[in-house]
C-alpha atoms as a PDB file:
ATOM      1  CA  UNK A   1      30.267  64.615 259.156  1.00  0.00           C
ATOM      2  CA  UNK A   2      30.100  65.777 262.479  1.00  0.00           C
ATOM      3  CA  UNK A   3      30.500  62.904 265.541  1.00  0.00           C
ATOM      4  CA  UNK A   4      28.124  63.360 268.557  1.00  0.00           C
ATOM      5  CA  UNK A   5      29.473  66.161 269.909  1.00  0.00           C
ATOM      6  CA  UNK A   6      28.943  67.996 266.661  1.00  0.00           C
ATOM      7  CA  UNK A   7      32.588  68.314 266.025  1.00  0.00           C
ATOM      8  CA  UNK A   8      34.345  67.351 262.341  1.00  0.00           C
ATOM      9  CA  UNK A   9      35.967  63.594 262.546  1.00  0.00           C
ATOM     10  CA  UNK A  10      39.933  64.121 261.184  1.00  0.00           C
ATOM     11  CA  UNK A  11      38.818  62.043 258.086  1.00  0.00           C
ATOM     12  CA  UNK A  12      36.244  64.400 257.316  1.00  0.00           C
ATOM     13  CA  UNK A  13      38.845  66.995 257.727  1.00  0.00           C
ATOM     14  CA  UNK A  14      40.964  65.772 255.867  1.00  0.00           C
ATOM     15  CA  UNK A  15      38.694  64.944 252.914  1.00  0.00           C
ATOM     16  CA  UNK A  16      37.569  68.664 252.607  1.00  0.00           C
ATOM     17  CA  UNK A  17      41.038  69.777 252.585  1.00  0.00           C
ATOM     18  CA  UNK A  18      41.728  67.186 249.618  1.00  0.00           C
ATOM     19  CA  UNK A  19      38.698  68.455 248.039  1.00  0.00           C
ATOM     20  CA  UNK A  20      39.946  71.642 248.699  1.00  0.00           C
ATOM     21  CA  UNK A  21      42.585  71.852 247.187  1.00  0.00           C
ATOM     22  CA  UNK A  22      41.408  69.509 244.067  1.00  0.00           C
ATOM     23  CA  UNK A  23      38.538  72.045 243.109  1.00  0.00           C
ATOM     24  CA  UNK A  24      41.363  75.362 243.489  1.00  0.00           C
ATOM     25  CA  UNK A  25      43.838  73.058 241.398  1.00  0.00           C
ATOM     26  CA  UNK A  26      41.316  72.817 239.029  1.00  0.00           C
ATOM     27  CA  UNK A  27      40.091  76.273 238.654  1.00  0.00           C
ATOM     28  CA  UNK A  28      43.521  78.015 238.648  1.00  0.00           C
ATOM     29  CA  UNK A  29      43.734  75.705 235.422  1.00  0.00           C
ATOM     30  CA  UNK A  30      41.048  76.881 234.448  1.00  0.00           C
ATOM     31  CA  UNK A  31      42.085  80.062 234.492  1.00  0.00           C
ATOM     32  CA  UNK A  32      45.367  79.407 233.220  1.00  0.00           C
ATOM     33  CA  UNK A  33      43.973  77.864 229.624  1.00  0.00           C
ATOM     34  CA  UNK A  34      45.078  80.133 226.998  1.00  0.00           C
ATOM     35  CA  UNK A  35      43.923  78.174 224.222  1.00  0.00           C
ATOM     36  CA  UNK A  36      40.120  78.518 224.017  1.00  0.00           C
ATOM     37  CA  UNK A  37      38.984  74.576 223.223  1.00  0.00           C
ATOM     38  CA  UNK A  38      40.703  73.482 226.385  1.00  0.00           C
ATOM     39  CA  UNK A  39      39.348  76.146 228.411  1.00  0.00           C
ATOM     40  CA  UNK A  40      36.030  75.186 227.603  1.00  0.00           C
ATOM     41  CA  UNK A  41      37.204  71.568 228.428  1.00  0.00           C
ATOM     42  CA  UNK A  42      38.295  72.485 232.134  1.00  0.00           C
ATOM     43  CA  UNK A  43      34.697  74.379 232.218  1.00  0.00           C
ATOM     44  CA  UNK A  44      33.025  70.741 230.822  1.00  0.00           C
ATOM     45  CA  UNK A  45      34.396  68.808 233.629  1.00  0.00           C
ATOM     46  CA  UNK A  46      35.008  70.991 236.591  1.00  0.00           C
ATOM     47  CA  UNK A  47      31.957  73.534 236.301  1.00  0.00           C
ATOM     48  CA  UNK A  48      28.336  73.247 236.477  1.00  0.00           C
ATOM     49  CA  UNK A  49      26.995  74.550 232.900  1.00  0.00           C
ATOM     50  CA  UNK A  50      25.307  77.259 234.696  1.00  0.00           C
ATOM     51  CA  UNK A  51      28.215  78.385 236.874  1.00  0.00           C
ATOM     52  CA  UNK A  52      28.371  81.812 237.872  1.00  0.00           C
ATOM     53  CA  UNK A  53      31.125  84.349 238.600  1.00  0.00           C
ATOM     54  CA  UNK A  54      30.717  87.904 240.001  1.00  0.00           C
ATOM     55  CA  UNK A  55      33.863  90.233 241.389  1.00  0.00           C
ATOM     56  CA  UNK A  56      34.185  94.133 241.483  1.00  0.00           C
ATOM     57  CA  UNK A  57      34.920  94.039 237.953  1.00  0.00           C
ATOM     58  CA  UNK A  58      33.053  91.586 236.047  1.00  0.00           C
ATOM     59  CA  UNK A  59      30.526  88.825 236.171  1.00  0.00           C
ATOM     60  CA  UNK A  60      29.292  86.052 233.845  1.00  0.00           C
ATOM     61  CA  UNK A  61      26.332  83.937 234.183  1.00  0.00           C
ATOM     62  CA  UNK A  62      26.991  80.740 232.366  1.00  0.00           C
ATOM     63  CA  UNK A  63      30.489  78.853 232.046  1.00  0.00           C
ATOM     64  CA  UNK A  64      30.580  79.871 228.198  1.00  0.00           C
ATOM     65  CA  UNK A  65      30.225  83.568 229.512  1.00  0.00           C
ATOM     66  CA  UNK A  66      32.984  82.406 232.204  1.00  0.00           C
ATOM     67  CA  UNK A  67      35.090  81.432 228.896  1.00  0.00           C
ATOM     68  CA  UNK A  68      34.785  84.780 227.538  1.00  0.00           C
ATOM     69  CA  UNK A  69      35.593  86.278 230.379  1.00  0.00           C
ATOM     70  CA  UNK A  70      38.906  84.345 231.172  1.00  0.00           C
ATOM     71  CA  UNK A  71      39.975  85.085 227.423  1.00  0.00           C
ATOM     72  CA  UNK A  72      39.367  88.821 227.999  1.00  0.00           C
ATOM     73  CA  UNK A  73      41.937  88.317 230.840  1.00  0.00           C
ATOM     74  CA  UNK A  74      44.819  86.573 228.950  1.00  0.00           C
ATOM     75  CA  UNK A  75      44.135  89.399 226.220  1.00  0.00           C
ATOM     76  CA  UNK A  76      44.617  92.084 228.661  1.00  0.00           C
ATOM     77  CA  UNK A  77      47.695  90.331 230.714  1.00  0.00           C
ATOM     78  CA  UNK A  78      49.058  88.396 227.878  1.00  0.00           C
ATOM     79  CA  UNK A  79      52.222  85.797 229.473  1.00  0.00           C
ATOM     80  CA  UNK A  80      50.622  86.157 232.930  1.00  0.00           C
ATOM     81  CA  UNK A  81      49.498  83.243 234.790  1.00  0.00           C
ATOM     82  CA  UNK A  82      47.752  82.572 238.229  1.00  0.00           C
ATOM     83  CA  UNK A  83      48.973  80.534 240.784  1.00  0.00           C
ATOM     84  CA  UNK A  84      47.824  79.272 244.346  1.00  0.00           C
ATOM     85  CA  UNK A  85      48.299  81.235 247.487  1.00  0.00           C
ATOM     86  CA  UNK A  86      48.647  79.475 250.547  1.00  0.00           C
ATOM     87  CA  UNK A  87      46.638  76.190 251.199  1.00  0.00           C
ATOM     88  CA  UNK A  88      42.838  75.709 250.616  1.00  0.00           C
ATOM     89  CA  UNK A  89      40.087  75.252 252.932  1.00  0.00           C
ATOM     90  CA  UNK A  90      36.295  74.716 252.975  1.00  0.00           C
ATOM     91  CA  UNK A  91      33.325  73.534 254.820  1.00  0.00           C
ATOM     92  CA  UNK A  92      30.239  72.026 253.430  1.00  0.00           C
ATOM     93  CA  UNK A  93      29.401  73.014 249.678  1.00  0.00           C
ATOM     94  CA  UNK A  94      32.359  75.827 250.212  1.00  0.00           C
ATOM     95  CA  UNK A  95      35.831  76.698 249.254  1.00  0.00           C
ATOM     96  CA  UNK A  96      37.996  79.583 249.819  1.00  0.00           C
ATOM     97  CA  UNK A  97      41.499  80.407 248.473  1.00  0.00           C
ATOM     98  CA  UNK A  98      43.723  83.363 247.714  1.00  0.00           C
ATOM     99  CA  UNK A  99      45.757  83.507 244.486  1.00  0.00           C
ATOM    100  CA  UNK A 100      48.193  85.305 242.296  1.00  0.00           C
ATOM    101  CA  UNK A 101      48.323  86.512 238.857  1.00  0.00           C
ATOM    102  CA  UNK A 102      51.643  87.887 237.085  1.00  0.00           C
ATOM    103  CA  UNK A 103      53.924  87.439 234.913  1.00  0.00           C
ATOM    104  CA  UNK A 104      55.334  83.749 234.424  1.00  0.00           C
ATOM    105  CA  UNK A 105      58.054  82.795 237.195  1.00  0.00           C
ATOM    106  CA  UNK A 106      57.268  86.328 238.637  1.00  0.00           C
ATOM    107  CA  UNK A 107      55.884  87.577 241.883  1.00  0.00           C
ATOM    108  CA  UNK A 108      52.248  88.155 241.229  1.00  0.00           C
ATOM    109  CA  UNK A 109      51.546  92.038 240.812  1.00  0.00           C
ATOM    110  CA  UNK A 110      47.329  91.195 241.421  1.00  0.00           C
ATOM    111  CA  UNK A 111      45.499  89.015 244.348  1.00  0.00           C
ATOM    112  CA  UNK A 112      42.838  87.755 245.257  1.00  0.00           C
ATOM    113  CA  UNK A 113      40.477  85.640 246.954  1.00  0.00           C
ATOM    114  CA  UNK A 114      37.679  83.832 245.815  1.00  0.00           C
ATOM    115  CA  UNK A 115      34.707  81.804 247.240  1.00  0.00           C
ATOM    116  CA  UNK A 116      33.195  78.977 245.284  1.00  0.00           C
ATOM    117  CA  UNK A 117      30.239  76.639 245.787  1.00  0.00           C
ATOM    118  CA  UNK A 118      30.025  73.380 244.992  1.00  0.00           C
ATOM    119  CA  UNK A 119      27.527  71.225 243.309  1.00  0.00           C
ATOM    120  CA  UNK A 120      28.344  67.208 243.234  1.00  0.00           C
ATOM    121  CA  UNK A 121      32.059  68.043 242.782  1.00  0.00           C
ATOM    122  CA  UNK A 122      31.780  70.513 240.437  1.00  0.00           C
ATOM    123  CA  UNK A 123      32.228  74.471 240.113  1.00  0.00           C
ATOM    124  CA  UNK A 124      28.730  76.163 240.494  1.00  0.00           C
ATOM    125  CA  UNK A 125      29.547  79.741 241.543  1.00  0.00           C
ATOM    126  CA  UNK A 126      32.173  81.814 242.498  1.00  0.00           C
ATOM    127  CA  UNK A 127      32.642  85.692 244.886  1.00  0.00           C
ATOM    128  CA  UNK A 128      35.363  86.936 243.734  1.00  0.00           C
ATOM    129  CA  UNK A 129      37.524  89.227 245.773  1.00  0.00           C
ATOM    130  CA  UNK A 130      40.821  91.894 244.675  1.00  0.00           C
ATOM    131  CA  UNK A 131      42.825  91.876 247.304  1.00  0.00           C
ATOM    132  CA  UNK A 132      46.008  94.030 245.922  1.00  0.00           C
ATOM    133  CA  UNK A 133      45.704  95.631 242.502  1.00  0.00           C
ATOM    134  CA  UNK A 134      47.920  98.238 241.251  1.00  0.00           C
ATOM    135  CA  UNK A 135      46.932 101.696 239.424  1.00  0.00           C
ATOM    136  CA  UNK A 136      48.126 100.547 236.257  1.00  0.00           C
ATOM    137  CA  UNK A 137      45.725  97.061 235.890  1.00  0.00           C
END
């Protein structure tokens, strides 16, 4: 909340940046989840049942289109994983963080960033952005 001078309080800060870094924790996992039941787990308590997700190469409208979607990945990279880029950070209903995905204990070979609303906590819909992909993804 912003004190009289319309300027963020350093416990507000901080709480965003918690937040933050909770909700891009919890989608790289998301993401990560291989095995389809505890994909759709993540989804259950992280998303919003109508999340949405749009980049330049594929959307999904609901978070068991999201599911599909993230499977379709693993079958195409199989053994890759995605990790966090730098830290975090948000404002309001926002949060925006860069990531990697590659091979496991690799450097990532595709990033990205992505911006994702929040509803109450949870996952409600996400821009997606490539930042570096090569010819051969």
């Amino acid at each position: 909340m912003a004190d009289g001078r319309g300027v963020n309080s350093d416990h507000e800060e901080e709480n965003t940046m918690t937040e933050a870094m909770e909700i891009a924790s919890n989608y790289i996992a998301t993401w990560n989840a291989t095995d389809t039941a505890e994909r759709e787990r993540l989804l259950a308590d992280h998303w919003t049942r109508d999340a949405s997700y749009v980049d330049p190469l594929m959307a999904a409208g609901s978070a068991a289109e999201l599911s599909g979607m993230i499977g379709a990945v693993h079958d195409r990279f199989p053994g890759f994983r995605f990790s966090l880029i730098g830290k975090p950070d948000g404002h309001n209903d926002w949060i925006r963080f860069s990531w990697g995905l590659g091979p496991e204990g690799a450097d990532p070979i595709i990033e990205g960033s992505d911006v994702v609303c929040v509803d109450s906590g949870r996952m409600k819909s996400v821009v997606g952005f490539l930042d570096k992909v090569p010819a051969t993804a």
